[in-house]
N, C-alpha and C. Protein backbone atom coordinates (compact mmCIF):
# COMPACT_ATOMS: atom_id res chain seq x y z
N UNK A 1 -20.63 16.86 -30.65
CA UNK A 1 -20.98 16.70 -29.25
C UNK A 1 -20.78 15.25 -28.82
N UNK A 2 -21.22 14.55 -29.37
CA UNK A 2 -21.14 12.81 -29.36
C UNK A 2 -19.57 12.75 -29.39
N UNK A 3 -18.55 12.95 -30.20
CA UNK A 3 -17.32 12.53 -30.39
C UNK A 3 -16.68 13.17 -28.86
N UNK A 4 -17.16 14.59 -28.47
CA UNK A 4 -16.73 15.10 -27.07
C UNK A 4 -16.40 14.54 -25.98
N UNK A 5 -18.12 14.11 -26.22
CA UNK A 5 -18.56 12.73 -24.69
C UNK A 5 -17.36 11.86 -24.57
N UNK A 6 -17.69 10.97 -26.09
CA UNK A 6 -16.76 9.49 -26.06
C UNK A 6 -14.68 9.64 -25.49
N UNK A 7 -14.62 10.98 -26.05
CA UNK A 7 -13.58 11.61 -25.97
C UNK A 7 -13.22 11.60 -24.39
N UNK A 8 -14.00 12.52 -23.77
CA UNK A 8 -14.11 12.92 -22.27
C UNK A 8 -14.08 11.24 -21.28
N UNK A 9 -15.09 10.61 -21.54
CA UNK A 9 -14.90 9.55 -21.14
C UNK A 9 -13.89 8.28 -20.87
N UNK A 10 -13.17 8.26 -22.36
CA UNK A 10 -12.41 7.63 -22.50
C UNK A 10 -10.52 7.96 -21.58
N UNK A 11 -10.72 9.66 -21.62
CA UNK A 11 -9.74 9.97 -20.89
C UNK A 11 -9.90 9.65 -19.30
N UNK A 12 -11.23 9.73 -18.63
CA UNK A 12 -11.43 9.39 -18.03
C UNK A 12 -11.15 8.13 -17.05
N UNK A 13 -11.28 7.24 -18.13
CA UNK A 13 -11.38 5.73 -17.95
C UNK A 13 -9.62 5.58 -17.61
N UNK A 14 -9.14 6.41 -18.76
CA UNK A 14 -7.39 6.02 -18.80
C UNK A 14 -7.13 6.58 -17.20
N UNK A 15 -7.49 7.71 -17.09
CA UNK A 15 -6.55 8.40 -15.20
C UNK A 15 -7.06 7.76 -14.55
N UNK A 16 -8.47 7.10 -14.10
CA UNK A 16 -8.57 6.19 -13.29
C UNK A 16 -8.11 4.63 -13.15
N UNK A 17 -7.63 4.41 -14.00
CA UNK A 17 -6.93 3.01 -14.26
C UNK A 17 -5.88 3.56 -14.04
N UNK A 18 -4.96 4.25 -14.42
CA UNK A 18 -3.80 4.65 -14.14
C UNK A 18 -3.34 5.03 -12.28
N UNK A 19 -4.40 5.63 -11.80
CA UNK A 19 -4.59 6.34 -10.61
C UNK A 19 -4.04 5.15 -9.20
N UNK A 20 -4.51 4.18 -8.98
CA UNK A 20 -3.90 3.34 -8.17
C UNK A 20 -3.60 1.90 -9.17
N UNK A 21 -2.61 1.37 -8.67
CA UNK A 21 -2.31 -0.19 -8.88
C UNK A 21 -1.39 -0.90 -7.96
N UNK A 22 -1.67 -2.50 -8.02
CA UNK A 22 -0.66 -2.95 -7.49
C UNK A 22 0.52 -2.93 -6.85
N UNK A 23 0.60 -2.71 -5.92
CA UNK A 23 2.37 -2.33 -5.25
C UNK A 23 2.64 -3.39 -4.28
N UNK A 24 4.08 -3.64 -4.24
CA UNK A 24 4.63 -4.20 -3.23
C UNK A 24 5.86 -4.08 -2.93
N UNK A 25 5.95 -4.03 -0.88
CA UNK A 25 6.98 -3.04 -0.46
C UNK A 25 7.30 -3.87 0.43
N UNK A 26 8.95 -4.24 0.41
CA UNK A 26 9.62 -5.33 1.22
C UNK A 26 10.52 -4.56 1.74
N UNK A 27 10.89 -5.12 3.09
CA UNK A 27 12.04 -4.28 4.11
C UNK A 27 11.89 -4.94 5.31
N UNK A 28 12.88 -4.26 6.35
CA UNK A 28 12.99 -4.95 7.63
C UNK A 28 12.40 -4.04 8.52
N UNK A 29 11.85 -4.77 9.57
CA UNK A 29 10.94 -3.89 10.43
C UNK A 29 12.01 -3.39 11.69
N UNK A 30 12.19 -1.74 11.31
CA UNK A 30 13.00 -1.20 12.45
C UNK A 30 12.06 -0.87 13.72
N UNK A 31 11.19 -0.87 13.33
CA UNK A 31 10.10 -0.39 14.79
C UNK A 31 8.73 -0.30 14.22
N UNK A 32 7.44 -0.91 15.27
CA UNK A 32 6.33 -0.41 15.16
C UNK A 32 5.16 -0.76 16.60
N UNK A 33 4.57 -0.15 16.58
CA UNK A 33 3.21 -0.01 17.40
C UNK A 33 2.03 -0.62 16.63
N UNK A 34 1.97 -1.95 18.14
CA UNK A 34 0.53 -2.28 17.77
C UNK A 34 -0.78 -1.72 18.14
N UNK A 35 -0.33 -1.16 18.95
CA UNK A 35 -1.60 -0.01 19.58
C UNK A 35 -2.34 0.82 18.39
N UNK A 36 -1.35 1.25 17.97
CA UNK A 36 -0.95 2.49 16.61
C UNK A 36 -1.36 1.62 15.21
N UNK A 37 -1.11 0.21 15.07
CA UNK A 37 -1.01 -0.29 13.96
C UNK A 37 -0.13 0.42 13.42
N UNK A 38 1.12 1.03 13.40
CA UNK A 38 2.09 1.11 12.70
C UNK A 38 3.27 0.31 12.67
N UNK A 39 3.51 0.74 11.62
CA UNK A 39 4.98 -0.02 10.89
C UNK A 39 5.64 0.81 10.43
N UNK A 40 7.52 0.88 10.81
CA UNK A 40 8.00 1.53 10.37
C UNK A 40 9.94 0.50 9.47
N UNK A 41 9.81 0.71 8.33
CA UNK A 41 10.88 -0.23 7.90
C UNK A 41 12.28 0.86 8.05
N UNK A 42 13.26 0.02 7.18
CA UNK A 42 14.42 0.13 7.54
C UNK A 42 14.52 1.41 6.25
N UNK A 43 13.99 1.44 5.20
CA UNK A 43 13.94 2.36 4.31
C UNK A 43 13.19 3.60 4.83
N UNK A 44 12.76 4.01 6.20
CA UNK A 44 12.23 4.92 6.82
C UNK A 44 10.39 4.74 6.08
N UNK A 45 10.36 3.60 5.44
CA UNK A 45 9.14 4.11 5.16
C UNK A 45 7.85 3.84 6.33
N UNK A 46 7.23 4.54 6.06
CA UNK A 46 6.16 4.03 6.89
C UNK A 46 4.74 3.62 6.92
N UNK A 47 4.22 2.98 7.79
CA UNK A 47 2.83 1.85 7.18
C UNK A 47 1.40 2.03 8.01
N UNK A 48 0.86 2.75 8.21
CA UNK A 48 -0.50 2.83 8.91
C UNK A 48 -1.79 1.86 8.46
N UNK A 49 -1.03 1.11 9.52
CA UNK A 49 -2.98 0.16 9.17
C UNK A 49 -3.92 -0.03 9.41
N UNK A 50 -4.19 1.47 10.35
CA UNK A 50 -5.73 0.98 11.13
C UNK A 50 -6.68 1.38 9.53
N UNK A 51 -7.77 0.83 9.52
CA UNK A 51 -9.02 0.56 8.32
C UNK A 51 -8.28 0.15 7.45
N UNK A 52 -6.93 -0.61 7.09
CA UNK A 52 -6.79 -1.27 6.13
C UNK A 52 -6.99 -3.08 6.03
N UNK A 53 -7.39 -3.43 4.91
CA UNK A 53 -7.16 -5.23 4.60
C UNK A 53 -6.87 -5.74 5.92
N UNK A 54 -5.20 -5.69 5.67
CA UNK A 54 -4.50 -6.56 6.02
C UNK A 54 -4.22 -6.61 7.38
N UNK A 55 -4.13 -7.15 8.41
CA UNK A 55 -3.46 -7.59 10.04
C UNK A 55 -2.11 -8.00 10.09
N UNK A 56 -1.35 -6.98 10.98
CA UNK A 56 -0.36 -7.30 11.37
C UNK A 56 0.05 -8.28 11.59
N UNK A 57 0.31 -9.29 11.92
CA UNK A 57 0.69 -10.61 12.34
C UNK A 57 1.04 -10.41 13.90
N UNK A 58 0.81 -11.86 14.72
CA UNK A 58 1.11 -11.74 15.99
C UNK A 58 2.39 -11.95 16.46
N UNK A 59 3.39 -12.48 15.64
CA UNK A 59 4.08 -12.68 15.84
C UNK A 59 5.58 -11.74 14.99
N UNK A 60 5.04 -10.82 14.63
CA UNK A 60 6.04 -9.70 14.10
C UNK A 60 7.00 -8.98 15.67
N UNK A 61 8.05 -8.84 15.15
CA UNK A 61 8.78 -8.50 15.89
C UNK A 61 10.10 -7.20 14.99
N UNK A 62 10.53 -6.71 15.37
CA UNK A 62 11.93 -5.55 15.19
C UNK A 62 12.84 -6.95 14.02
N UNK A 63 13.70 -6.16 13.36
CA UNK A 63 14.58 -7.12 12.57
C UNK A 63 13.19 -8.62 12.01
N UNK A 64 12.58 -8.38 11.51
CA UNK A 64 11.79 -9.47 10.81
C UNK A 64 11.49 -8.99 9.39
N UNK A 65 11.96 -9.54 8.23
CA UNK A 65 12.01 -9.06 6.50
C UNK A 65 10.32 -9.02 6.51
N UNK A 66 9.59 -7.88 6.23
CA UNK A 66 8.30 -8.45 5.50
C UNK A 66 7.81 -8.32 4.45
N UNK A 67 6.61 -8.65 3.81
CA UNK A 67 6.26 -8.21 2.06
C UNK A 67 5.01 -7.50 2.44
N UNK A 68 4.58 -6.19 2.19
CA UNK A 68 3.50 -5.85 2.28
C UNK A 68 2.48 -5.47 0.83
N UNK A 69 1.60 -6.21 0.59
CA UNK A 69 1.27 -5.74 -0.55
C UNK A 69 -0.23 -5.11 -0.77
N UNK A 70 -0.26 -4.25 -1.43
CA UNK A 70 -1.35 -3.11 -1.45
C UNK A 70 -1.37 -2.85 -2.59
N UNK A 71 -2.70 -1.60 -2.52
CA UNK A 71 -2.43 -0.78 -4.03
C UNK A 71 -1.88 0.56 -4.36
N UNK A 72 -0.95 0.81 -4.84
CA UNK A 72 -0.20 1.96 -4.41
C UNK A 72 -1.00 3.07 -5.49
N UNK A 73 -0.48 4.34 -4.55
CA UNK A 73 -0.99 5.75 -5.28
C UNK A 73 -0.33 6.41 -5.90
N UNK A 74 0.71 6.00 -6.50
CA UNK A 74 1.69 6.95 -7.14
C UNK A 74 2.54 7.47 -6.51
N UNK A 75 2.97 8.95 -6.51
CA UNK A 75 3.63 9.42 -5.51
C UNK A 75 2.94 10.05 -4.36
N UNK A 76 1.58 9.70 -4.20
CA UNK A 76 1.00 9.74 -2.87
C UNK A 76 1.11 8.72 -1.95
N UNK A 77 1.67 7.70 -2.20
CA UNK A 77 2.05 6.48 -1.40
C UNK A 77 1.51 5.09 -1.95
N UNK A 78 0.37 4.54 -0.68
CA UNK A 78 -0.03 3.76 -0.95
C UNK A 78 -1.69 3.70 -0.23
N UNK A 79 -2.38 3.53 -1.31
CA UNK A 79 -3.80 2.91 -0.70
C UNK A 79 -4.05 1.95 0.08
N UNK A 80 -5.57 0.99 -0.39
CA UNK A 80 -5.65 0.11 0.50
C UNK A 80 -4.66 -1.30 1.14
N UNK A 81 -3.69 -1.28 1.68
CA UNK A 81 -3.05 -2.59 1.93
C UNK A 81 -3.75 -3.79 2.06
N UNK A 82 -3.49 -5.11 1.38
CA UNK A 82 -3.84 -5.90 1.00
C UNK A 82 -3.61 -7.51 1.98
N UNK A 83 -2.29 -7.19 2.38
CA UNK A 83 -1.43 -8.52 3.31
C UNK A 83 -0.38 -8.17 3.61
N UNK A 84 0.31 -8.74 4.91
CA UNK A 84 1.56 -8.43 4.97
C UNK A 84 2.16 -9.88 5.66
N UNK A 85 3.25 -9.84 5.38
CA UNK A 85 3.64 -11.53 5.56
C UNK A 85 5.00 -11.63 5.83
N UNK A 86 5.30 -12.46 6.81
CA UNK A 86 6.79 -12.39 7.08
C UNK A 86 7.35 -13.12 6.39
N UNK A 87 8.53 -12.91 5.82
CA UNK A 87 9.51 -13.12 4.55
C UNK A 87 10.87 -14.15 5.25
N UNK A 88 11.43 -15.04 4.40
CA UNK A 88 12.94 -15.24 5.11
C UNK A 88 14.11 -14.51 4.51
């Protein structure tokens, strides 16, 4: 029963460490809404930031490289975003 627990636990410990980490996603901004807090890059991906970290910047504009970095979910995307920063 004891070896079960430690067993159960330990797998545990591994999928949640595994489950989100670190990501970062660079591209050019083809379009977004500040109303919306969205962002949409040139790789079609796309960025919703209302309740996240990070603030848009005021001075983002269409055609501007940025780095957005968060913690990503695997192939569910990405979790909490962290910063986003305009790039040269």
């Amino acid at each position: 029963m004891k070896y079960t627990t430690l067993l159960t636990s330990a797998l545990i410990l591994v999928w949640s460490a595994s489950a989100s980490y670190a990501d970062q996603f660079t591209g050019s901004v083809v379009a977004f809404d500040r109303k919306a807090n969205v962002i949409v890059l040139d790789d079609k991906s796309v960025f919703l930031f209302e309740g996240q970290e990070a603030q848009i910047p005021d001075d983002l504009k269409a055609g501007d490289k940025i780095e957005i970095e968060g913690e990503g979910e695997g192939e569910d995307g990405y979790g909490n975003l962290t910063s986003i920063k305009i790039v040269e």
